[in-house]
C-alpha atoms as a PDB file:
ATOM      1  CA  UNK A   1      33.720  50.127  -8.756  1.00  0.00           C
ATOM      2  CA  UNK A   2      35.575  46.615  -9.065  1.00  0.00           C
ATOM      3  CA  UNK A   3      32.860  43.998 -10.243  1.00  0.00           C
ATOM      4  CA  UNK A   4      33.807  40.713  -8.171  1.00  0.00           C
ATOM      5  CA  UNK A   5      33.656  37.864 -10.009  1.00  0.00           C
ATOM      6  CA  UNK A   6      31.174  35.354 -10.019  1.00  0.00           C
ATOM      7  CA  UNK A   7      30.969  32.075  -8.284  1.00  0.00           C
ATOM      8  CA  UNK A   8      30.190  28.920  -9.728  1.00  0.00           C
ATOM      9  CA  UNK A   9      26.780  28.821  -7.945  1.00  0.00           C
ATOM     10  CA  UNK A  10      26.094  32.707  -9.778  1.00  0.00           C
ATOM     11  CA  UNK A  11      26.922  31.114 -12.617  1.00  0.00           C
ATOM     12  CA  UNK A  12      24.779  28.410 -12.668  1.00  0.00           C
ATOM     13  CA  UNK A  13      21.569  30.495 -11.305  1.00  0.00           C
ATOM     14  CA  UNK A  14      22.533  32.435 -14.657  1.00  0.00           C
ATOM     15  CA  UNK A  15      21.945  29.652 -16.451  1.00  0.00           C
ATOM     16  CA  UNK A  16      18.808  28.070 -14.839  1.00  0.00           C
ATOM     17  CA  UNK A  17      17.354  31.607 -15.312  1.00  0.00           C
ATOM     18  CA  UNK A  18      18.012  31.689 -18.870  1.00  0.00           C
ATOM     19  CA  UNK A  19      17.179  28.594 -19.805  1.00  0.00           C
ATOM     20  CA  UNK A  20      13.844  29.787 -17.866  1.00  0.00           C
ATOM     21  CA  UNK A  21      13.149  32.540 -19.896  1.00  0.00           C
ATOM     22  CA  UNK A  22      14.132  30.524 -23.067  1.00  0.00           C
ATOM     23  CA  UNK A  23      11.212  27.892 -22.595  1.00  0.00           C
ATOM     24  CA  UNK A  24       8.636  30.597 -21.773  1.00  0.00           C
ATOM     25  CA  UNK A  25       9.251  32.631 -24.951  1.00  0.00           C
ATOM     26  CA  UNK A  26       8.547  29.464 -26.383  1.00  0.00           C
ATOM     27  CA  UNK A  27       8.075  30.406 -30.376  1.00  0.00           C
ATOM     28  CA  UNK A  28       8.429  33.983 -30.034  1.00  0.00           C
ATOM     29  CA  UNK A  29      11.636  35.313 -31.360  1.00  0.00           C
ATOM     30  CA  UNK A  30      14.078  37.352 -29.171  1.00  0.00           C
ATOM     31  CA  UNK A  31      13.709  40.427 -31.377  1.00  0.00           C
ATOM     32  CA  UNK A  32      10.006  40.334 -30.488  1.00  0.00           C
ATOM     33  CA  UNK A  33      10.290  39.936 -26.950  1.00  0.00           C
ATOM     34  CA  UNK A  34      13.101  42.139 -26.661  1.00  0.00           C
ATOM     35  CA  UNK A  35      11.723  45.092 -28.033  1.00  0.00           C
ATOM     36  CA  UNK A  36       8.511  44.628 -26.350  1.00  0.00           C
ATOM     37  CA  UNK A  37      10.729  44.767 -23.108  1.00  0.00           C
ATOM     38  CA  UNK A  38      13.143  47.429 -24.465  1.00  0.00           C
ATOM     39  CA  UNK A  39      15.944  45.606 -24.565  1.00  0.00           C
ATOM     40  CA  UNK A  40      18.167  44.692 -27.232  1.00  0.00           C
ATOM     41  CA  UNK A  41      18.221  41.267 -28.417  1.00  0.00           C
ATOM     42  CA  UNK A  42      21.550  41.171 -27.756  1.00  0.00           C
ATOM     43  CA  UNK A  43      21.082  41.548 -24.250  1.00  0.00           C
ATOM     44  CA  UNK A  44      18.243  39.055 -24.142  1.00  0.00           C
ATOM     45  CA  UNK A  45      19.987  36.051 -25.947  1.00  0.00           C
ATOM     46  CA  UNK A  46      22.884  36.776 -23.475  1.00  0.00           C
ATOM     47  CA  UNK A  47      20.761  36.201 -20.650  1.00  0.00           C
ATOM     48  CA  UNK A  48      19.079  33.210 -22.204  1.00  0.00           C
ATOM     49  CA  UNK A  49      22.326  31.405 -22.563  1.00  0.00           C
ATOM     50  CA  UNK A  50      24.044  32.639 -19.282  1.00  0.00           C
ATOM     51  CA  UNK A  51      25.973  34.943 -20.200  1.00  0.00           C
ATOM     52  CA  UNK A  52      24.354  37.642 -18.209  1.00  0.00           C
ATOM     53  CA  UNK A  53      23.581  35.681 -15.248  1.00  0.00           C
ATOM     54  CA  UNK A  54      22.737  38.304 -13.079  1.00  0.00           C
ATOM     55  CA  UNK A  55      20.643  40.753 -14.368  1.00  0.00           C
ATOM     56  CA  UNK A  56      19.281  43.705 -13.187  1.00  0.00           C
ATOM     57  CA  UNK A  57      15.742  43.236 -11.183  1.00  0.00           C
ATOM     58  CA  UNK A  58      14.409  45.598 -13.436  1.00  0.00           C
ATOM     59  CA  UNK A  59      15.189  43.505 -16.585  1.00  0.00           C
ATOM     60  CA  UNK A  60      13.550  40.795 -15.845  1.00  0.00           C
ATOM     61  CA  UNK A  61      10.762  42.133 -14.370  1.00  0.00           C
ATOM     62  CA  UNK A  62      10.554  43.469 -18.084  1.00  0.00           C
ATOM     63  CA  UNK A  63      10.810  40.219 -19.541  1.00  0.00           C
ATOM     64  CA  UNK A  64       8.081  37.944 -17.401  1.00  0.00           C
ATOM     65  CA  UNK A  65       5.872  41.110 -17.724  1.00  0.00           C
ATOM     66  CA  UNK A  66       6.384  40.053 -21.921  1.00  0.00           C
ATOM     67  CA  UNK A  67       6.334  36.669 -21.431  1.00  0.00           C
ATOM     68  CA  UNK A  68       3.158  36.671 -19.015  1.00  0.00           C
ATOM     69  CA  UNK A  69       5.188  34.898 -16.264  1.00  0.00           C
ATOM     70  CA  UNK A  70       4.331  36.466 -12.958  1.00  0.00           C
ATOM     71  CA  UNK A  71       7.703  36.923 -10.779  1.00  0.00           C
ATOM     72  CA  UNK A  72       6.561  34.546  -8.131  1.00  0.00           C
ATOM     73  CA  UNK A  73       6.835  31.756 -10.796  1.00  0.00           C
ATOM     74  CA  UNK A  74      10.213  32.760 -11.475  1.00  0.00           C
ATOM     75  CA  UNK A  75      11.300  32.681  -8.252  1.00  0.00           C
ATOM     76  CA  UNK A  76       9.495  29.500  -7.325  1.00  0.00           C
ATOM     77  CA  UNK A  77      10.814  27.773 -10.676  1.00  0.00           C
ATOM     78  CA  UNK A  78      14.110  28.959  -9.820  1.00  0.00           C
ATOM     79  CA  UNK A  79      14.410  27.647  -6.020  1.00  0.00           C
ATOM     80  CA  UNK A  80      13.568  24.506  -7.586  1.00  0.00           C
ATOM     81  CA  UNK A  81      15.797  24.343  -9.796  1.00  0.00           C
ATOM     82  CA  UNK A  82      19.087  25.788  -7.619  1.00  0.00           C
ATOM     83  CA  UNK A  83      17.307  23.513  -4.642  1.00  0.00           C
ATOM     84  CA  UNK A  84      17.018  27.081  -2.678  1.00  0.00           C
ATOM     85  CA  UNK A  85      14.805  26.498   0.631  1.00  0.00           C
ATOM     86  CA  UNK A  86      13.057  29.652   2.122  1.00  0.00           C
ATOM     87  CA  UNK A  87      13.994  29.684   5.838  1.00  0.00           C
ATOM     88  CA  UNK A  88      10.658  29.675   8.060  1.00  0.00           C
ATOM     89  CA  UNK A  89       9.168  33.077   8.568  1.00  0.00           C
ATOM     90  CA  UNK A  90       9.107  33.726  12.602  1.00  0.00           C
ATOM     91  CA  UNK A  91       5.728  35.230  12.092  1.00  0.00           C
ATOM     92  CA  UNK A  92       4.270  32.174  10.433  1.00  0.00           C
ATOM     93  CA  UNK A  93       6.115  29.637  12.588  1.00  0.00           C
ATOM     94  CA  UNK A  94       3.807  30.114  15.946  1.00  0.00           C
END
């Protein structure tokens, strides 16, 4: 399978996420929060600084779940932050 690669936007929502996760680890060192997630720390500091800025679902759901951070909040913080807008749900619009 041939990875695309990723646009400037990807890139940036990388980032934002990272820099996310950064501020709610907050004083606790990668090695801590990466085991507790089972991840490397490797893996973690690259998706604190971007460099893995699209990450499975599965990792980060591993992360907030160590970090306390419910995945609405990420996904709130990060619409803010990449100035997504959630379209209108039909169902709600009525």
């Amino acid at each position: 399978m041939v990875r695309l690669p990723l646009t400037a936007r990807e890139i940036e929502q990388g980032k934002n996420l990272g820099a996310l996760l950064r501020e709610a680890r907050g004083e606790r060192t990668i090695l801590d929060v990466a085991l507790q997630a089972g991840l490397s720390p490797e893996t973690l500091r690259k998706i604190e600084t971007g460099r893995v800025p699209t990450p499975a679902f599965s990792t980060i759901a591993a992360v907030a779940s160590v970090l306390d951070l419910s995945l609405d909040a990420i996904w709130s913080a990060l619409e803010e932050a990449n100035g997504w807008h959630r379209p209108e749900s039909p169902i709600l619009a009525h």
